[in-house]
PDB file of N, CA and C in Angstrom:
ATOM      1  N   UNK A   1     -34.864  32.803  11.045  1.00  0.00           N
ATOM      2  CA  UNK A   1     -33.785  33.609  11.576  1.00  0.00           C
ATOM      3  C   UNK A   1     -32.943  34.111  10.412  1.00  0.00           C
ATOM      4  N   UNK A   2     -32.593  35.397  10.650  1.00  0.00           N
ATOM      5  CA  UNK A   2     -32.094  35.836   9.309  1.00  0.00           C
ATOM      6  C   UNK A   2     -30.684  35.785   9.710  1.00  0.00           C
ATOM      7  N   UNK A   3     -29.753  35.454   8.488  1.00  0.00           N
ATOM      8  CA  UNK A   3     -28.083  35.138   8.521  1.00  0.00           C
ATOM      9  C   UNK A   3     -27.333  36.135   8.792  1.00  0.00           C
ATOM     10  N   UNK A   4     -25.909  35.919   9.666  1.00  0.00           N
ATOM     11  CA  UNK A   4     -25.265  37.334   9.795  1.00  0.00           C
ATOM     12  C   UNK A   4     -24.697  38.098   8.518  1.00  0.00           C
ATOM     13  N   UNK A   5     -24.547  39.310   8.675  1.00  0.00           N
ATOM     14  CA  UNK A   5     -23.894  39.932   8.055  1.00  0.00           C
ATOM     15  C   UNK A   5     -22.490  39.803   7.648  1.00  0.00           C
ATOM     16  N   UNK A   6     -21.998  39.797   6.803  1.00  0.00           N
ATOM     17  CA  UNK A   6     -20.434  39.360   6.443  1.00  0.00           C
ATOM     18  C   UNK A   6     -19.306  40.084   7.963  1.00  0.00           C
ATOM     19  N   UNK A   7     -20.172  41.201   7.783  1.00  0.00           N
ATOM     20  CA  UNK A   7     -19.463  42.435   8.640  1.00  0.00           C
ATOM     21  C   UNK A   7     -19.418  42.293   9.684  1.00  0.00           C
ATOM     22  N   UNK A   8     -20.601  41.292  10.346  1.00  0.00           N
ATOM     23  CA  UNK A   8     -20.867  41.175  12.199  1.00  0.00           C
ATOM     24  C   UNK A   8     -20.144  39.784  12.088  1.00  0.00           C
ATOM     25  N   UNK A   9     -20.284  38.680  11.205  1.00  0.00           N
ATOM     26  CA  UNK A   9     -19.349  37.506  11.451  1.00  0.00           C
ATOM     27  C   UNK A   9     -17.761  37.716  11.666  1.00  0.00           C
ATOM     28  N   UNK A  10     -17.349  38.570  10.497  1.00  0.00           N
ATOM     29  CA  UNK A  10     -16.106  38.943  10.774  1.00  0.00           C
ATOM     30  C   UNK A  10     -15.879  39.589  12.225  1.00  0.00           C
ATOM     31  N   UNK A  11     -16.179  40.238  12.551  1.00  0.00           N
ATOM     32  CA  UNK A  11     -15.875  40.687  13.855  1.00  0.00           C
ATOM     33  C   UNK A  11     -16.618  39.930  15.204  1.00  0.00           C
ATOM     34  N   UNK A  12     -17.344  38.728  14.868  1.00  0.00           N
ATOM     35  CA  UNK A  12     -17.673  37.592  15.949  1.00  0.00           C
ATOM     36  C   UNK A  12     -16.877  36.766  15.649  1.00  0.00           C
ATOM     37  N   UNK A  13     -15.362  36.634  14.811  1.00  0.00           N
ATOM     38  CA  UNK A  13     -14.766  35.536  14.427  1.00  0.00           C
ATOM     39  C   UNK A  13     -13.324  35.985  15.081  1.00  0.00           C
ATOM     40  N   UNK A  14     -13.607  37.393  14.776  1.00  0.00           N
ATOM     41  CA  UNK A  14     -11.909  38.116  15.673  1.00  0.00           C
ATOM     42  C   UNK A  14     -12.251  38.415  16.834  1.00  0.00           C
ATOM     43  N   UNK A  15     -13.492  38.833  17.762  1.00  0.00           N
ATOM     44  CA  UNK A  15     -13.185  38.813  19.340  1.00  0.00           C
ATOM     45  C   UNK A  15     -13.426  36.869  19.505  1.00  0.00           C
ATOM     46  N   UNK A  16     -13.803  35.906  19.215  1.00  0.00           N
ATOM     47  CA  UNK A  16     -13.993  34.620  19.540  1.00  0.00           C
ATOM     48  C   UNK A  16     -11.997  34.273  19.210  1.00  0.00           C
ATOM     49  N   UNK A  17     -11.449  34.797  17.955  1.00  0.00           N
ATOM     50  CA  UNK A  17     -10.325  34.104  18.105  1.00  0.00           C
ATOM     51  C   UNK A  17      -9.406  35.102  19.319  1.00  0.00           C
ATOM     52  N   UNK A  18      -9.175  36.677  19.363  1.00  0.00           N
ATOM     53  CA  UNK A  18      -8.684  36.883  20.103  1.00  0.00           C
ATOM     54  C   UNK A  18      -8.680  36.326  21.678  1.00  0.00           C
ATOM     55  N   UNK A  19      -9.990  36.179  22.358  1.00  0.00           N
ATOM     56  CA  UNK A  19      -9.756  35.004  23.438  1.00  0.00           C
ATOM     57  C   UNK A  19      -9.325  34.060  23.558  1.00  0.00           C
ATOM     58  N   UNK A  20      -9.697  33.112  22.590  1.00  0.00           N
ATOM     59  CA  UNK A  20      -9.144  31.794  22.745  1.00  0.00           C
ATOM     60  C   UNK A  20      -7.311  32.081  22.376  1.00  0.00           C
ATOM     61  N   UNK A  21      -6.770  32.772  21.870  1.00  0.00           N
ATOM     62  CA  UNK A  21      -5.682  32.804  21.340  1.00  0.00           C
ATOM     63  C   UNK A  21      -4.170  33.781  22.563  1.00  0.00           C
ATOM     64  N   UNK A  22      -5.263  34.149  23.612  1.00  0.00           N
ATOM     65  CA  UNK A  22      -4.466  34.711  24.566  1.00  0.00           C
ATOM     66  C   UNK A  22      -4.536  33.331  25.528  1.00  0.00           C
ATOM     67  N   UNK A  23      -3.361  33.202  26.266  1.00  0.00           N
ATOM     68  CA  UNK A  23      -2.981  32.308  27.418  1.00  0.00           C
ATOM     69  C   UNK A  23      -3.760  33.025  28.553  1.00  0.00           C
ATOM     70  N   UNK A  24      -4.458  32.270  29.141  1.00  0.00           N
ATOM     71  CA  UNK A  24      -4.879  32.350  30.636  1.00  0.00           C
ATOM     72  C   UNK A  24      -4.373  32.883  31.229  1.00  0.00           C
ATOM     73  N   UNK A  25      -4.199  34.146  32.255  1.00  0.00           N
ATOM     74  CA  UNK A  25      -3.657  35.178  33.239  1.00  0.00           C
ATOM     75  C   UNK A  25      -3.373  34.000  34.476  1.00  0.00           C
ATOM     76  N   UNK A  26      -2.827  33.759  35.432  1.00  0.00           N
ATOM     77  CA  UNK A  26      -2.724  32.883  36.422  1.00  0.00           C
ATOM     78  C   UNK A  26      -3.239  34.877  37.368  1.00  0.00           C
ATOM     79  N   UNK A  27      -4.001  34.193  38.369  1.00  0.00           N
ATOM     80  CA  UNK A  27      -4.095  35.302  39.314  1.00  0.00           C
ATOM     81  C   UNK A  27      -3.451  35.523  40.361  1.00  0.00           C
ATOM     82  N   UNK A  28      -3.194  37.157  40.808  1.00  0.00           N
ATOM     83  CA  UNK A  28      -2.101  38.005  41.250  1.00  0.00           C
ATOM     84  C   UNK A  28      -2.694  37.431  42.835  1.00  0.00           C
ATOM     85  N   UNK A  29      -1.378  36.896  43.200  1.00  0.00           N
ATOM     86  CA  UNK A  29      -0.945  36.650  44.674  1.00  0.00           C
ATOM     87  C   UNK A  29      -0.091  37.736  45.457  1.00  0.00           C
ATOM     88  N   UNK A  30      -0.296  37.482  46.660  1.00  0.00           N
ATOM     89  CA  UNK A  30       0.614  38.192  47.526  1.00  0.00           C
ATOM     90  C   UNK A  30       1.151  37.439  48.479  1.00  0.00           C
ATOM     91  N   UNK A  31       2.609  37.637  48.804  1.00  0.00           N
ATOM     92  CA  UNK A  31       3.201  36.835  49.508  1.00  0.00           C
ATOM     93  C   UNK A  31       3.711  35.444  48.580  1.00  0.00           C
ATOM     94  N   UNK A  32       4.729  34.999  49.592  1.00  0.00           N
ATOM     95  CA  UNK A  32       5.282  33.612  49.036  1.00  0.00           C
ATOM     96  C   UNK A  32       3.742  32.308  48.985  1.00  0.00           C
ATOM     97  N   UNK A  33       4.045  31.540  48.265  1.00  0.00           N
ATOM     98  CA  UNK A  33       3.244  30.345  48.047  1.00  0.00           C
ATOM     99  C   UNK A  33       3.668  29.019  49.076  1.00  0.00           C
ATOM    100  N   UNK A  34       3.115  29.319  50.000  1.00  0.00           N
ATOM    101  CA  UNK A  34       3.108  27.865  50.602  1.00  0.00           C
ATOM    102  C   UNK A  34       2.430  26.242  50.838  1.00  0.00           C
ATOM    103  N   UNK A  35       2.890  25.098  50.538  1.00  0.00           N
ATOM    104  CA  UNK A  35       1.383  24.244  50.595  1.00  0.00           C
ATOM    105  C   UNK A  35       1.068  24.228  51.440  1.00  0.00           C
ATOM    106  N   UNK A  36      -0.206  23.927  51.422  1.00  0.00           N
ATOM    107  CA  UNK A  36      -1.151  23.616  52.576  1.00  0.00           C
ATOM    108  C   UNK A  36      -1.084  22.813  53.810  1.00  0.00           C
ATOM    109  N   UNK A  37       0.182  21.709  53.350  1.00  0.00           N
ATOM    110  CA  UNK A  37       0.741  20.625  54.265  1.00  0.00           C
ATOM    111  C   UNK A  37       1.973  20.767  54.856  1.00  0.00           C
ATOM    112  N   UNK A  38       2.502  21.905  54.300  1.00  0.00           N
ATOM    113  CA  UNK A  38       3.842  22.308  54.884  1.00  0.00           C
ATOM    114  C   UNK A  38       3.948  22.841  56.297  1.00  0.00           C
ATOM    115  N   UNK A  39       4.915  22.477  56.938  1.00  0.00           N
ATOM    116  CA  UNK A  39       5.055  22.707  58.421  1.00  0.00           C
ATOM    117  C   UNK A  39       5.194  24.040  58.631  1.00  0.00           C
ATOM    118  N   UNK A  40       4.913  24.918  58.787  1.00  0.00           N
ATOM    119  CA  UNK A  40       4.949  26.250  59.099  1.00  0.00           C
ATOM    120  C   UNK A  40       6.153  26.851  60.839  1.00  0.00           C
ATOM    121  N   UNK A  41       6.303  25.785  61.499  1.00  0.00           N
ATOM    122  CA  UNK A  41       6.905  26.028  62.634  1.00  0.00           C
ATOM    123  C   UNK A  41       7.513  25.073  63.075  1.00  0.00           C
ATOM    124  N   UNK A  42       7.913  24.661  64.191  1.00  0.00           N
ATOM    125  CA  UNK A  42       9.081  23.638  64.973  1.00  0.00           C
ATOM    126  C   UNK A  42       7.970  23.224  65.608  1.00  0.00           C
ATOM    127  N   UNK A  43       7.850  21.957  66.120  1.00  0.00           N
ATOM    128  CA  UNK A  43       7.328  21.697  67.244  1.00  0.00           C
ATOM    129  C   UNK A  43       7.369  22.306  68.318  1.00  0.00           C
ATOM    130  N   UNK A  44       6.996  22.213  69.153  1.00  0.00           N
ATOM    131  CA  UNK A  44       7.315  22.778  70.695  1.00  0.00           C
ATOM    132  C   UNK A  44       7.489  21.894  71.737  1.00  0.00           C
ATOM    133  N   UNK A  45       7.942  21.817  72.783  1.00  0.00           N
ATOM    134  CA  UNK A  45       8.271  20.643  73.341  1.00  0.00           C
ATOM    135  C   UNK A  45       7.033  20.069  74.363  1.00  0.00           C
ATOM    136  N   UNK A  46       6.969  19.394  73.934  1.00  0.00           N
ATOM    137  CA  UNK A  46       5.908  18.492  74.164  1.00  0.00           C
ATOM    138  C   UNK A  46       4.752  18.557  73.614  1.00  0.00           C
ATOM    139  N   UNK A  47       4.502  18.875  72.402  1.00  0.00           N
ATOM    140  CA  UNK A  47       3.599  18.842  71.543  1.00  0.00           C
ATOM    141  C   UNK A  47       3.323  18.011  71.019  1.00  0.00           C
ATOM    142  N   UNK A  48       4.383  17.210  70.361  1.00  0.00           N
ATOM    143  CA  UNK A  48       4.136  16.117  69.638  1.00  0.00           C
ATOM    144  C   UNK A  48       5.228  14.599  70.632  1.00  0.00           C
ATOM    145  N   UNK A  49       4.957  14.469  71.830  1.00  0.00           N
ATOM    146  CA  UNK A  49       5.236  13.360  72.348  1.00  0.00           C
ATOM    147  C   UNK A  49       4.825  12.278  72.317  1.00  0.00           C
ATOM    148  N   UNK A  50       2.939  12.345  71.826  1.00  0.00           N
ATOM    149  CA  UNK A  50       2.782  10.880  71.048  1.00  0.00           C
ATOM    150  C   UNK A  50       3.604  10.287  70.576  1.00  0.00           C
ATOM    151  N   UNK A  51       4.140  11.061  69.289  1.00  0.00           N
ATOM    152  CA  UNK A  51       5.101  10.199  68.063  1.00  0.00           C
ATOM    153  C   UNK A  51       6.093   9.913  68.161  1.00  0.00           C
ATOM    154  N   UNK A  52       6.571  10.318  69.545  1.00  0.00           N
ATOM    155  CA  UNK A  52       8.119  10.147  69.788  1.00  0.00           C
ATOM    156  C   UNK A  52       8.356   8.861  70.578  1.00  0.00           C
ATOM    157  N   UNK A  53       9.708   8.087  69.977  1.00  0.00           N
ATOM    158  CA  UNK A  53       9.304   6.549  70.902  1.00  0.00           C
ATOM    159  C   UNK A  53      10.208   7.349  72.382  1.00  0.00           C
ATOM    160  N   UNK A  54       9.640   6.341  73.463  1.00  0.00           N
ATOM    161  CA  UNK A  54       9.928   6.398  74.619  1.00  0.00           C
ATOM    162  C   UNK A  54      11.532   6.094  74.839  1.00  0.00           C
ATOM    163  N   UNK A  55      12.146   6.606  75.563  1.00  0.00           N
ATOM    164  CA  UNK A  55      13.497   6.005  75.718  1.00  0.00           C
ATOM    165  C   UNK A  55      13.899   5.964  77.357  1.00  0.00           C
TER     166      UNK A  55
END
């Protein structure tokens, strides 16, 4: 295998550092961020009467 060229290393050494040397983009959302476990609504009445103690 024949060795690179001074000329092609140099420029496989500046696109290899320009990537590594930019921070990661986080990707474009829409809308607010909600978790996955977050309650989104009220109960409704009698929805959740299991959990409720008896009185």
């Amino acid at each position: 295998m024949k060795p690179l060229s001074p000329a092609v290393a140099a420029l496989l050494l500046a696109a290899l550092t320009a990537c590594a040397a930019r921070p990661p983009v986080p990707p474009e959302c829409e809308g607010e961020l909600v978790p996955i476990n977050a309650h989104t609504a009220t109960p409704t009445a009698g929805e959740n009467d299991a959990a409720r103690p008896r009185s």
